[in-house]
C-alpha atoms as a PDB file:
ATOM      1  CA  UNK A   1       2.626 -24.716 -36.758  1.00  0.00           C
ATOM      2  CA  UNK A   2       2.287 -24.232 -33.010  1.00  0.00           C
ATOM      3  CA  UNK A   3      -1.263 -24.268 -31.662  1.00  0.00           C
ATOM      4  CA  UNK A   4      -3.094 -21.650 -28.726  1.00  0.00           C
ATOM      5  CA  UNK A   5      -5.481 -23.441 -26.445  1.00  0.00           C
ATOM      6  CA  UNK A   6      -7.947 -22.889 -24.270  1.00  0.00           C
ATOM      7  CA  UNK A   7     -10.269 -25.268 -22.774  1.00  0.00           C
ATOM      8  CA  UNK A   8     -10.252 -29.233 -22.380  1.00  0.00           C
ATOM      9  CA  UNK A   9      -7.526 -30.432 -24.974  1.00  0.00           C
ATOM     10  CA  UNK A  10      -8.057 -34.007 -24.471  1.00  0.00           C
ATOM     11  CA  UNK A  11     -11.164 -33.047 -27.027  1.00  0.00           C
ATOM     12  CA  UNK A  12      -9.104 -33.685 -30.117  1.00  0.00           C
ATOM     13  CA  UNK A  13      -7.658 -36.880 -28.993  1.00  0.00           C
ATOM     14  CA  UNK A  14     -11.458 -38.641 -28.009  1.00  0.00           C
ATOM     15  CA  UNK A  15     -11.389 -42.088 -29.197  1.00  0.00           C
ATOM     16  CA  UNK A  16     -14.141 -43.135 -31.431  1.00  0.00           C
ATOM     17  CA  UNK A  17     -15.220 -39.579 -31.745  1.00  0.00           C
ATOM     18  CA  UNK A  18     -15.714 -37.465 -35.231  1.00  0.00           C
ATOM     19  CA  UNK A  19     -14.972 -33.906 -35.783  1.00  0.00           C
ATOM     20  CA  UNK A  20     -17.087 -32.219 -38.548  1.00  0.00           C
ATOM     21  CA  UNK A  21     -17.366 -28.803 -40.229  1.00  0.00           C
ATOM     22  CA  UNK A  22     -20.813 -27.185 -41.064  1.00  0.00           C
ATOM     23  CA  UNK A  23     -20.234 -24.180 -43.096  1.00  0.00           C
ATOM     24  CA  UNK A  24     -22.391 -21.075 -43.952  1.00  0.00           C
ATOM     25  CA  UNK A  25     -22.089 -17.584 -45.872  1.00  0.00           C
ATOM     26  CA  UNK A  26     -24.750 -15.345 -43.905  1.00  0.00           C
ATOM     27  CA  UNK A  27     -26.548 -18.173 -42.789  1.00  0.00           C
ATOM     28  CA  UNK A  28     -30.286 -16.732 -41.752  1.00  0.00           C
ATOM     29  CA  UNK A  29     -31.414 -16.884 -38.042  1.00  0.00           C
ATOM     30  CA  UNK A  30     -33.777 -18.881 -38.319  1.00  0.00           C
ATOM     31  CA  UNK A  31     -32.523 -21.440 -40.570  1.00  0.00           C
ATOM     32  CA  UNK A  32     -29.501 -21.450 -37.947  1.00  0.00           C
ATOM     33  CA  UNK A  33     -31.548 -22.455 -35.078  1.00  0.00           C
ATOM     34  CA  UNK A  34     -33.640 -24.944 -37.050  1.00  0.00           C
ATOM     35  CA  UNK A  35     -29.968 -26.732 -38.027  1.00  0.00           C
ATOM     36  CA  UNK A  36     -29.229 -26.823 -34.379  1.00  0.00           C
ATOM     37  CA  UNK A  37     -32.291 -28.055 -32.845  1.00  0.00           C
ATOM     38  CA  UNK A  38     -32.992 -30.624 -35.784  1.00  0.00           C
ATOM     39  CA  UNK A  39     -29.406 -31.836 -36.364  1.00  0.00           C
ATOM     40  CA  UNK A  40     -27.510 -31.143 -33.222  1.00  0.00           C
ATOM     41  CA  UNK A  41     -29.652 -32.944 -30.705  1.00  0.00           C
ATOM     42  CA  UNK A  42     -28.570 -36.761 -30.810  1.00  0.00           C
ATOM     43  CA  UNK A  43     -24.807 -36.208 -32.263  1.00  0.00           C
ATOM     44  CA  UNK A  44     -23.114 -36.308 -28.815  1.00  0.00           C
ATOM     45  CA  UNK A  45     -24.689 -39.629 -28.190  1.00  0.00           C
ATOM     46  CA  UNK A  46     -23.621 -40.994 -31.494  1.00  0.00           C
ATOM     47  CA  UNK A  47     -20.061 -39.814 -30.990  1.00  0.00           C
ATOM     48  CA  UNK A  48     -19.330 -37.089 -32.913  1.00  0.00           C
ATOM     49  CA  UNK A  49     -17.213 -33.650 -32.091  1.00  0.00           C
ATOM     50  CA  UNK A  50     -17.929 -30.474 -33.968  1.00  0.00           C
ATOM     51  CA  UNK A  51     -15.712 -28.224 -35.293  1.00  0.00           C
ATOM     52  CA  UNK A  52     -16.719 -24.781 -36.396  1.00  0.00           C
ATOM     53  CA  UNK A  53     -15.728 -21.391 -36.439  1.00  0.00           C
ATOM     54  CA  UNK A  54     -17.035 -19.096 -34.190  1.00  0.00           C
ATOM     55  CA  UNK A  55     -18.303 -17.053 -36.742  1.00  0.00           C
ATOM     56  CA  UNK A  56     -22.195 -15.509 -36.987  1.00  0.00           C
ATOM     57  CA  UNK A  57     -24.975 -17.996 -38.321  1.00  0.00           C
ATOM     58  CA  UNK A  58     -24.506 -21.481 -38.295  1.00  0.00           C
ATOM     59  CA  UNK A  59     -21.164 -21.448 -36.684  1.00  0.00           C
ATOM     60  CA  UNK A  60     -22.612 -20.240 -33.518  1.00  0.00           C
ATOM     61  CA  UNK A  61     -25.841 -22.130 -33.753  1.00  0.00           C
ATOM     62  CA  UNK A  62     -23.672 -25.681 -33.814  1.00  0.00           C
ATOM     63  CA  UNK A  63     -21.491 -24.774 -30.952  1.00  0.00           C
ATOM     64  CA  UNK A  64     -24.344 -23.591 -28.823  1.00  0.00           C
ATOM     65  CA  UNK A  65     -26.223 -27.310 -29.543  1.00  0.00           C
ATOM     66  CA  UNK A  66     -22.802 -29.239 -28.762  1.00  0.00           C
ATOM     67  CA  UNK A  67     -21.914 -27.586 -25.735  1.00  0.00           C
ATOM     68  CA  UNK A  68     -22.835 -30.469 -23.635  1.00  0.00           C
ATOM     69  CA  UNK A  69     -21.483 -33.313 -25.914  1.00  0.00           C
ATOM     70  CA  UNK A  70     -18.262 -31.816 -27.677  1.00  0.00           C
ATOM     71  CA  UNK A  71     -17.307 -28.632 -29.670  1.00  0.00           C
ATOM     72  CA  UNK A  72     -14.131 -26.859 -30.895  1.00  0.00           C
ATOM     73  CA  UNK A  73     -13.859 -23.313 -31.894  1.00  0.00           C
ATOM     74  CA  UNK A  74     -11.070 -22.337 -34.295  1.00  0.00           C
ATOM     75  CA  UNK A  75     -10.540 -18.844 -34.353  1.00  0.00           C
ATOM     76  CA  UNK A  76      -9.190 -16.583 -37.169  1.00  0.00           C
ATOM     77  CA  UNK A  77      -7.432 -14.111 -34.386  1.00  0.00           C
ATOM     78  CA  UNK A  78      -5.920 -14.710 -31.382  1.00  0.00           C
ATOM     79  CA  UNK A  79      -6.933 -17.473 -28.400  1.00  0.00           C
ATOM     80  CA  UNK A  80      -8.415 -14.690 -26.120  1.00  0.00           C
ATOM     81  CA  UNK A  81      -9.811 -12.609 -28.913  1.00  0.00           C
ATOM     82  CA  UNK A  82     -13.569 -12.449 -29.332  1.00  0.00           C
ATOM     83  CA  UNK A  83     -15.090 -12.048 -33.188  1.00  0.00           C
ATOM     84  CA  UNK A  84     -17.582 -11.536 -33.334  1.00  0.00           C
ATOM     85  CA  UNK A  85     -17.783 -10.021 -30.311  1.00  0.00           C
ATOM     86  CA  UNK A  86     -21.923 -10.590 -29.739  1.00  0.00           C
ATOM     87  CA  UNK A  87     -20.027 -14.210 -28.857  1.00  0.00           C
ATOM     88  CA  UNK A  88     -18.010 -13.496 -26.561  1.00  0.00           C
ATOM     89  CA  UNK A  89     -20.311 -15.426 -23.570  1.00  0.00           C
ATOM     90  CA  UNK A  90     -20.495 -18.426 -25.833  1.00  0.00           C
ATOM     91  CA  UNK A  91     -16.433 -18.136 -26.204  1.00  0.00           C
ATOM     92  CA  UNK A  92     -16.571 -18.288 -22.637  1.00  0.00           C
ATOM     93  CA  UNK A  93     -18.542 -21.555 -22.454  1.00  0.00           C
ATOM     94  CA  UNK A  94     -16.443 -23.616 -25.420  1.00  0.00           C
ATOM     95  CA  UNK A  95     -13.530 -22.593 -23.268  1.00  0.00           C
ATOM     96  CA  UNK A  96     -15.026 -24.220 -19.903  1.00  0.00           C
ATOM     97  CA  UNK A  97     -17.012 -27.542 -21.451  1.00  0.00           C
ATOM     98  CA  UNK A  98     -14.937 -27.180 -25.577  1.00  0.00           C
ATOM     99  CA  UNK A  99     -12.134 -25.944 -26.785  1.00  0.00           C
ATOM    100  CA  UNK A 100     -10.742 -23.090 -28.878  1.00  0.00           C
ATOM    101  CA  UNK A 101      -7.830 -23.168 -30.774  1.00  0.00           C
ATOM    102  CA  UNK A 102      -5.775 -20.559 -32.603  1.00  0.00           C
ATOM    103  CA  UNK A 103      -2.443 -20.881 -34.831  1.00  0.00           C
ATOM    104  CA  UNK A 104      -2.245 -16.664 -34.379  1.00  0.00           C
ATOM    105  CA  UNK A 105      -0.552 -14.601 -31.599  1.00  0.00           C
ATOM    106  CA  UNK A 106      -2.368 -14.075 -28.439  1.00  0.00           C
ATOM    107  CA  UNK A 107      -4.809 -11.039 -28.555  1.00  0.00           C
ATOM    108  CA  UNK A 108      -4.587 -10.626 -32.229  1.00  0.00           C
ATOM    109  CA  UNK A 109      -7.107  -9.497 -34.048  1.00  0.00           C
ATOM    110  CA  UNK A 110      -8.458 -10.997 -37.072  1.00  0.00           C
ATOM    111  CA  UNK A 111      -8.024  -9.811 -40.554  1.00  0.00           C
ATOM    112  CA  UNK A 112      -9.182 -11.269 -43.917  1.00  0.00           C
ATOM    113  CA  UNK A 113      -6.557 -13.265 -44.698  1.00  0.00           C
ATOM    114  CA  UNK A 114      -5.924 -15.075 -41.509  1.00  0.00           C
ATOM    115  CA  UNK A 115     -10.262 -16.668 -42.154  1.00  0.00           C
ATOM    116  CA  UNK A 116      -8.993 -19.175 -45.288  1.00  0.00           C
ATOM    117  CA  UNK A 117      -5.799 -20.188 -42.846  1.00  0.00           C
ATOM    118  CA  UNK A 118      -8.257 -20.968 -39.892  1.00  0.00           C
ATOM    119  CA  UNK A 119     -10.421 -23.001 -42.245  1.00  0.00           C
ATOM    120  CA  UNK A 120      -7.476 -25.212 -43.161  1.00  0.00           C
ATOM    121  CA  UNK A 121      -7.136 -26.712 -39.901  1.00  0.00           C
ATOM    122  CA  UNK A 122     -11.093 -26.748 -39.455  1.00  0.00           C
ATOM    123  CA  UNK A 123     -10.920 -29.134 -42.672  1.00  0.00           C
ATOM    124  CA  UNK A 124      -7.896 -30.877 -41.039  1.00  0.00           C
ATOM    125  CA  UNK A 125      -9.330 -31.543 -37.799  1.00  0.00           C
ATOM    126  CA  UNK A 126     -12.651 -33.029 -39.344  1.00  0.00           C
ATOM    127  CA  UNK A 127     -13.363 -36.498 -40.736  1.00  0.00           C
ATOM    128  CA  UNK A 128     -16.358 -34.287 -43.013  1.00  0.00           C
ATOM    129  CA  UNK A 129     -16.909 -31.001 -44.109  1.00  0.00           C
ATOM    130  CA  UNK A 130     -20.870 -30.418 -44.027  1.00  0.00           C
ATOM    131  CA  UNK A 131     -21.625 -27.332 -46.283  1.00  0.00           C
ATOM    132  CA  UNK A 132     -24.690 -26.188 -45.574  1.00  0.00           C
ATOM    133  CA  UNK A 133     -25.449 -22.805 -47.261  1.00  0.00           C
ATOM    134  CA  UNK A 134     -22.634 -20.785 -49.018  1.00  0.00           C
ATOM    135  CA  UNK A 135     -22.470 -18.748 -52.217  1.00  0.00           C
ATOM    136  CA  UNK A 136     -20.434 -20.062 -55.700  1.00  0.00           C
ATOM    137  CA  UNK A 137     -17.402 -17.647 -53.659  1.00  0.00           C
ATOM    138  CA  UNK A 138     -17.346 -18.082 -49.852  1.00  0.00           C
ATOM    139  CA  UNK A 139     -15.227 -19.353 -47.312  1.00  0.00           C
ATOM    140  CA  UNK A 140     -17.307 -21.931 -46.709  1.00  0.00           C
ATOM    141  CA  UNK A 141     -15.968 -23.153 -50.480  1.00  0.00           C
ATOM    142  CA  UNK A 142     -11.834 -22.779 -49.328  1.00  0.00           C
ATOM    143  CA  UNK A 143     -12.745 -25.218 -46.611  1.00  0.00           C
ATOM    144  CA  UNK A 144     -14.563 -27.670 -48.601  1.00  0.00           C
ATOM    145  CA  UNK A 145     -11.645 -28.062 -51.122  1.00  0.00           C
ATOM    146  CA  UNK A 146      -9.120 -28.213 -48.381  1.00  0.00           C
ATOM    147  CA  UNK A 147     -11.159 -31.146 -47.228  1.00  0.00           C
ATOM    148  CA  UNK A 148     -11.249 -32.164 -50.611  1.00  0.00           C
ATOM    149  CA  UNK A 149      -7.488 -32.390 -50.380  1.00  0.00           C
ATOM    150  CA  UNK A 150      -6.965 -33.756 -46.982  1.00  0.00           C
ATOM    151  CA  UNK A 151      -9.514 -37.154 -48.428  1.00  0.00           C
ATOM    152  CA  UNK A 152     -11.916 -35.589 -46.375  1.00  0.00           C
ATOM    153  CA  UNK A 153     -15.964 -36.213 -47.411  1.00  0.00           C
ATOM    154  CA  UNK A 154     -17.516 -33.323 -48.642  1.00  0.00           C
ATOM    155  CA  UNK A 155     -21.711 -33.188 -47.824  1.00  0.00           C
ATOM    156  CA  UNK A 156     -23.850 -30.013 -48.864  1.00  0.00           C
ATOM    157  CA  UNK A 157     -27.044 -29.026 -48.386  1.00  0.00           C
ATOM    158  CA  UNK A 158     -29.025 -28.911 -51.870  1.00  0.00           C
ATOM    159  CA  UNK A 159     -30.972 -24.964 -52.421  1.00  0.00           C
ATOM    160  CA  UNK A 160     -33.109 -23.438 -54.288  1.00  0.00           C
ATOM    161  CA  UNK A 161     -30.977 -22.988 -57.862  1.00  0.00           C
ATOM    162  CA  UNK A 162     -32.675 -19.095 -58.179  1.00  0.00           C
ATOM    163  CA  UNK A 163     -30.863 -18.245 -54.485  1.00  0.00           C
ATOM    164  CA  UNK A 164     -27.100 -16.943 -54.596  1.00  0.00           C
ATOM    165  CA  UNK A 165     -26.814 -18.369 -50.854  1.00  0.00           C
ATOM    166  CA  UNK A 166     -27.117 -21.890 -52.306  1.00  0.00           C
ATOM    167  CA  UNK A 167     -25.216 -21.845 -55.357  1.00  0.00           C
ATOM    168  CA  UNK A 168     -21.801 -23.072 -53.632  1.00  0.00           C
ATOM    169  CA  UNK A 169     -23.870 -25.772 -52.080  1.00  0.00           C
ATOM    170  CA  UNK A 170     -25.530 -27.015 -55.570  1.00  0.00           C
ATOM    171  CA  UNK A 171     -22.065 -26.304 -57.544  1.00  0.00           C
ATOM    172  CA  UNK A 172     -20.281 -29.079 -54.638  1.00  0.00           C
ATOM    173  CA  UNK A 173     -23.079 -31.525 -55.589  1.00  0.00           C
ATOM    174  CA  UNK A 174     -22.821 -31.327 -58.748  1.00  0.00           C
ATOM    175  CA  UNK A 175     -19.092 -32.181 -58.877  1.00  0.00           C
ATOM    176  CA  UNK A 176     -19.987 -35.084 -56.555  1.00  0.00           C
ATOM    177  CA  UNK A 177     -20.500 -34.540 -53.009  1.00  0.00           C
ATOM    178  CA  UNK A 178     -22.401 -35.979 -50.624  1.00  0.00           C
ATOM    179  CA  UNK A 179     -26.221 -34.669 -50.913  1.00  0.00           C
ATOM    180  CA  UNK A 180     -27.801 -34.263 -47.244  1.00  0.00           C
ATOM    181  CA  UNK A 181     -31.224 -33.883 -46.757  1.00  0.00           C
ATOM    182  CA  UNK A 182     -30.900 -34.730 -42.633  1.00  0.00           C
ATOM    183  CA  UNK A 183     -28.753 -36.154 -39.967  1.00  0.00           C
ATOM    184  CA  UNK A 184     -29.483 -39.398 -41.078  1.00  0.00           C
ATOM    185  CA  UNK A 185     -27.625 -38.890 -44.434  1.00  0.00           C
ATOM    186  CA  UNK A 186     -24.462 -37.704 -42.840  1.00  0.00           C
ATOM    187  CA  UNK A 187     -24.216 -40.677 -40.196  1.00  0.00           C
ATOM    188  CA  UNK A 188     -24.565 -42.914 -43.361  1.00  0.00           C
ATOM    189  CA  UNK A 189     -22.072 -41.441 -45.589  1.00  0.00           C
ATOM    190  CA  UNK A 190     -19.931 -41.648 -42.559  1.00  0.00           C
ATOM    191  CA  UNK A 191     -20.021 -45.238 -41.710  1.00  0.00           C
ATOM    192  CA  UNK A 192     -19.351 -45.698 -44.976  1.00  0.00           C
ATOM    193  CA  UNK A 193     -16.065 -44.684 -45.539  1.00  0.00           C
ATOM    194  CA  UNK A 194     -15.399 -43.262 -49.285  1.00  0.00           C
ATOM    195  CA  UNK A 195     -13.025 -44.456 -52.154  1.00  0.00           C
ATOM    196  CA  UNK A 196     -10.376 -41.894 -50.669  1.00  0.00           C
ATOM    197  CA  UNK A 197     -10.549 -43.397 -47.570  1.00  0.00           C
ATOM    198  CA  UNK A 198     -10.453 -46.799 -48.151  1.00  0.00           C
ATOM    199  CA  UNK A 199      -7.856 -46.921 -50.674  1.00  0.00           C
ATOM    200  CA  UNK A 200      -5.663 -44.845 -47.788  1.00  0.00           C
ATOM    201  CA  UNK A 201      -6.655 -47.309 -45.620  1.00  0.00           C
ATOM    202  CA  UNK A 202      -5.455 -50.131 -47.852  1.00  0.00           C
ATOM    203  CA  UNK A 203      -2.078 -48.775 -48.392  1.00  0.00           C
ATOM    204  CA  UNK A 204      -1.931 -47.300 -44.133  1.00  0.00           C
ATOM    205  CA  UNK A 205       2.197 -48.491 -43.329  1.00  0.00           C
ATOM    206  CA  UNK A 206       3.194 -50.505 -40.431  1.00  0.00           C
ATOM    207  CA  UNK A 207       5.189 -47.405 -39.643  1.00  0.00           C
ATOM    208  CA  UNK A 208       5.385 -46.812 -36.087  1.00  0.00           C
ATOM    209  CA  UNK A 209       5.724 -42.693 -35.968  1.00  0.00           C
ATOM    210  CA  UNK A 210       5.849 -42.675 -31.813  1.00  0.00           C
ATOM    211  CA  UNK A 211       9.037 -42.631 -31.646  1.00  0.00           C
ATOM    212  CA  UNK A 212       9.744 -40.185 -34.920  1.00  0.00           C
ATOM    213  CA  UNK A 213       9.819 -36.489 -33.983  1.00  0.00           C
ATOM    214  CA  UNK A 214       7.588 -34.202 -36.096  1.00  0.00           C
ATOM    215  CA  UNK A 215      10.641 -32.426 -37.089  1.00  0.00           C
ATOM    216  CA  UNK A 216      11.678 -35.232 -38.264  1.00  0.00           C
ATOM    217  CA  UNK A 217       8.424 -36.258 -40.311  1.00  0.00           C
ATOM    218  CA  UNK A 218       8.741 -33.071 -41.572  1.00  0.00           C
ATOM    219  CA  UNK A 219      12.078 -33.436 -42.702  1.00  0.00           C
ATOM    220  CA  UNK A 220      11.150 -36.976 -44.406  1.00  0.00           C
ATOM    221  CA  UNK A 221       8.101 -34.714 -46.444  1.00  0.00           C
ATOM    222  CA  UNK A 222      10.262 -31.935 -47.623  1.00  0.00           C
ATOM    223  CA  UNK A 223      13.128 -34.440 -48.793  1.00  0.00           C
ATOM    224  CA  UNK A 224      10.085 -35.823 -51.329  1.00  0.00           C
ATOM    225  CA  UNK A 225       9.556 -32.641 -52.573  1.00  0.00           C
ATOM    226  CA  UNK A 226      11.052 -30.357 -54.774  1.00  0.00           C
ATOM    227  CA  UNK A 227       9.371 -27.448 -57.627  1.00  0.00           C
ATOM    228  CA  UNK A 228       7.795 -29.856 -59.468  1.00  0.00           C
ATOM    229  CA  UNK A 229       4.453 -30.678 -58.024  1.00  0.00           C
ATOM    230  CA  UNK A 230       3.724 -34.373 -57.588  1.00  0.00           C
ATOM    231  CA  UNK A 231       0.907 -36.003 -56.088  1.00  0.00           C
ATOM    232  CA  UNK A 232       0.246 -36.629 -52.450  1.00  0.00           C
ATOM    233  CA  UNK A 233       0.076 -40.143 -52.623  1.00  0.00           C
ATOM    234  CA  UNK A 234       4.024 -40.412 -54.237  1.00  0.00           C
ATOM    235  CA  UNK A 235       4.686 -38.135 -50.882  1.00  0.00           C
ATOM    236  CA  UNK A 236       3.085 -40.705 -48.884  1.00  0.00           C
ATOM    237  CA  UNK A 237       4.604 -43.799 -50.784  1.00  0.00           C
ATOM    238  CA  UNK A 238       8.102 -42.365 -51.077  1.00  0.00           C
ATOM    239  CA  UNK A 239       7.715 -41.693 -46.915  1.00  0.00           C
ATOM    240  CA  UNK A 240       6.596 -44.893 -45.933  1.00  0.00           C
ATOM    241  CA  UNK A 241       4.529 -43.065 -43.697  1.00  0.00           C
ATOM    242  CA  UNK A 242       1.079 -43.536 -42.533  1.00  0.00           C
ATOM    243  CA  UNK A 243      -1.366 -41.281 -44.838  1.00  0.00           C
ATOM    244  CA  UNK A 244      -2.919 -39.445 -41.893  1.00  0.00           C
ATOM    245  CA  UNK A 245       0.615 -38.560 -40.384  1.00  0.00           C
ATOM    246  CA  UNK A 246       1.502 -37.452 -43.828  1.00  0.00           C
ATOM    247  CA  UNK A 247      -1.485 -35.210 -44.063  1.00  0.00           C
ATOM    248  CA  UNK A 248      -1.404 -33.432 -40.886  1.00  0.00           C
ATOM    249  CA  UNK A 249       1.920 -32.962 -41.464  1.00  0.00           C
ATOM    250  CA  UNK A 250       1.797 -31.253 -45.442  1.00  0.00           C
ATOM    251  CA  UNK A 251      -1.129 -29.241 -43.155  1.00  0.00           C
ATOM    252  CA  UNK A 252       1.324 -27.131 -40.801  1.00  0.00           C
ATOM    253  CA  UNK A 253       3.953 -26.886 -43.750  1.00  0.00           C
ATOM    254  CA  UNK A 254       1.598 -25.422 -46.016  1.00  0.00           C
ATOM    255  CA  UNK A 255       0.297 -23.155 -43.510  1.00  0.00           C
ATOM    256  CA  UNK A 256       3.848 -22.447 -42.702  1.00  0.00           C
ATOM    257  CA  UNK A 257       4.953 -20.791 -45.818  1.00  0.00           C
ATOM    258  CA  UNK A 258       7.296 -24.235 -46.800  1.00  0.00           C
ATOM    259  CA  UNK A 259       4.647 -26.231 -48.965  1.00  0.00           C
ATOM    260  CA  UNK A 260       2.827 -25.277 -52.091  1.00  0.00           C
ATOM    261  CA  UNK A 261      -0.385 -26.729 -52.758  1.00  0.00           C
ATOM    262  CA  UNK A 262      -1.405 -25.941 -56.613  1.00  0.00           C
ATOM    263  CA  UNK A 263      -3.809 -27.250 -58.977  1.00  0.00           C
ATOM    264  CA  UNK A 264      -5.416 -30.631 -58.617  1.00  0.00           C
ATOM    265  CA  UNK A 265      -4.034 -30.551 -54.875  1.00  0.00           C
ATOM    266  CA  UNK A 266      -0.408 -31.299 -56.188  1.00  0.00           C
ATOM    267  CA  UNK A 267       2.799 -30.371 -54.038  1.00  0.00           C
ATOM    268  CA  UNK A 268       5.417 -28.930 -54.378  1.00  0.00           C
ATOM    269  CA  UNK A 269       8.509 -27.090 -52.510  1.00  0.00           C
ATOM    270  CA  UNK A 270       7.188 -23.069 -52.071  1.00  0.00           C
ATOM    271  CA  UNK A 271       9.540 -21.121 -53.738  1.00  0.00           C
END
């Protein structure tokens, strides 16, 4: 997967600093500027990056309140492509203080299907996916279970149970993410690193991959794998490499037609 920038790309590689996804389906404008001035204000001084899409709603709320401290755009189209185009000043800004990224041509311009391939690297990019308001079939719901995948927390924002808008919210909590009720709950589930993530953590490799070409981690993934789906942790054992390498990695072949991720996040070679 190669990668269109604009803007400070050091971002990515902060130390110490946390890239998140909030999500929304149609997210209200006032709601959306409540979430930015309530939420948004102290998370540059705690050391966190967010990661959004430059889409109406929330998405355009959070990088508005992070242009000072850290944001990244990930675009659906291409690098110098504005949608929606009422953002196209704020595009502008992420580009001078942020950073935008794009996996599509230059000047391309968005279609359906390129949305649920941007919010795979949103999801791979973030330590959490914050959902904040998104119906029972959104994107904001293909991001979340990439996350899922990735070992990636998952927060949402409980809703009213008689509102559409919050069903995908309430349906994630239910099947055990992280409830948030304020900023406060998110920096806690965050220093406290989840089952996932501490089990990864217990079985990270001494593997040093500086020297290892991503061609060649690449290689080392697809030799695991053949048409019958395993897990990703047998990818990552039968590797011997770290589980974060591994992941990034499985990322850009999935998104490059070589990996197939099926039920229950199992791989397998694409056919």
């Amino acid at each position: 997967m190669r990668l269109h920038s604009c803007g400070r790309v050091e971002i990515p590689h902060w130390p110490v600093k946390l890239a998140f996804r909030w999500l929304a389906h149609e997210m209200r404008p006032v709601s959306a500027s409540v979430w930015r001035d309530a939420w948004l204000k102290n998370w540059g001084e705690l050391g966190y990056t967010v990661v959004s899409g430059l889409a109406r709603g929330i998405d355009t709320a959070v990088h508005e309140g992070s242009l000072d401290t850290g944001t990244i755009a990930v675009q659906a189209g291409g690098i110098f492509t504005t949608y929606p185009k009422e953002n196209e000043k704020l595009q502008s800004q992420i580009g001078e203080t942020g950073l935008c990224l794009s996996e599509q041509p230059i000047g391309l311009i968005p279609q359906a299907r390129h949305f649920p391939q941007r919010n795979r690297i949103i999801a791979g990019l973030s330590l959490a996916v914050v959902v904040i308001e998104g119906a029972a079939r959104s994107g904001s719901l293909i991001t979340a279970r990439s996350a899922a995948d990735l070992g990636r927390d998952v927060m949402a924002v409980p809703g009213n149970p008689m509102d559409p808008r919050a069903a995908g919210c309430n349906m994630l909590i239910r099947d055990g993410s992280v409830l948030v009720r304020g900023a406060a709950d998110i920096h806690e589930a965050l220093e406290t690193p989840n089952a996932g993530q501490q089990e990864m953590a217990s079985n990270e490799t001494t593997t040093d991959t500086s020297k290892i070409s991503d061609a060649e981690i690449a290689k080392k993934i697809l030799d695991t794998l053949s048409v019958t789906a395993i897990a990703e942790d047998i990818v990552i054992r039968d590797t011997g490499l770290p589980p974060t390498e591994v992941a990034r990695h499985i990322t850009s072949l999935e998104l490059s037609g070589q990996v197939h991720r099926g039920a229950g996040g199992f791989l397998s070679l694409a056919s």
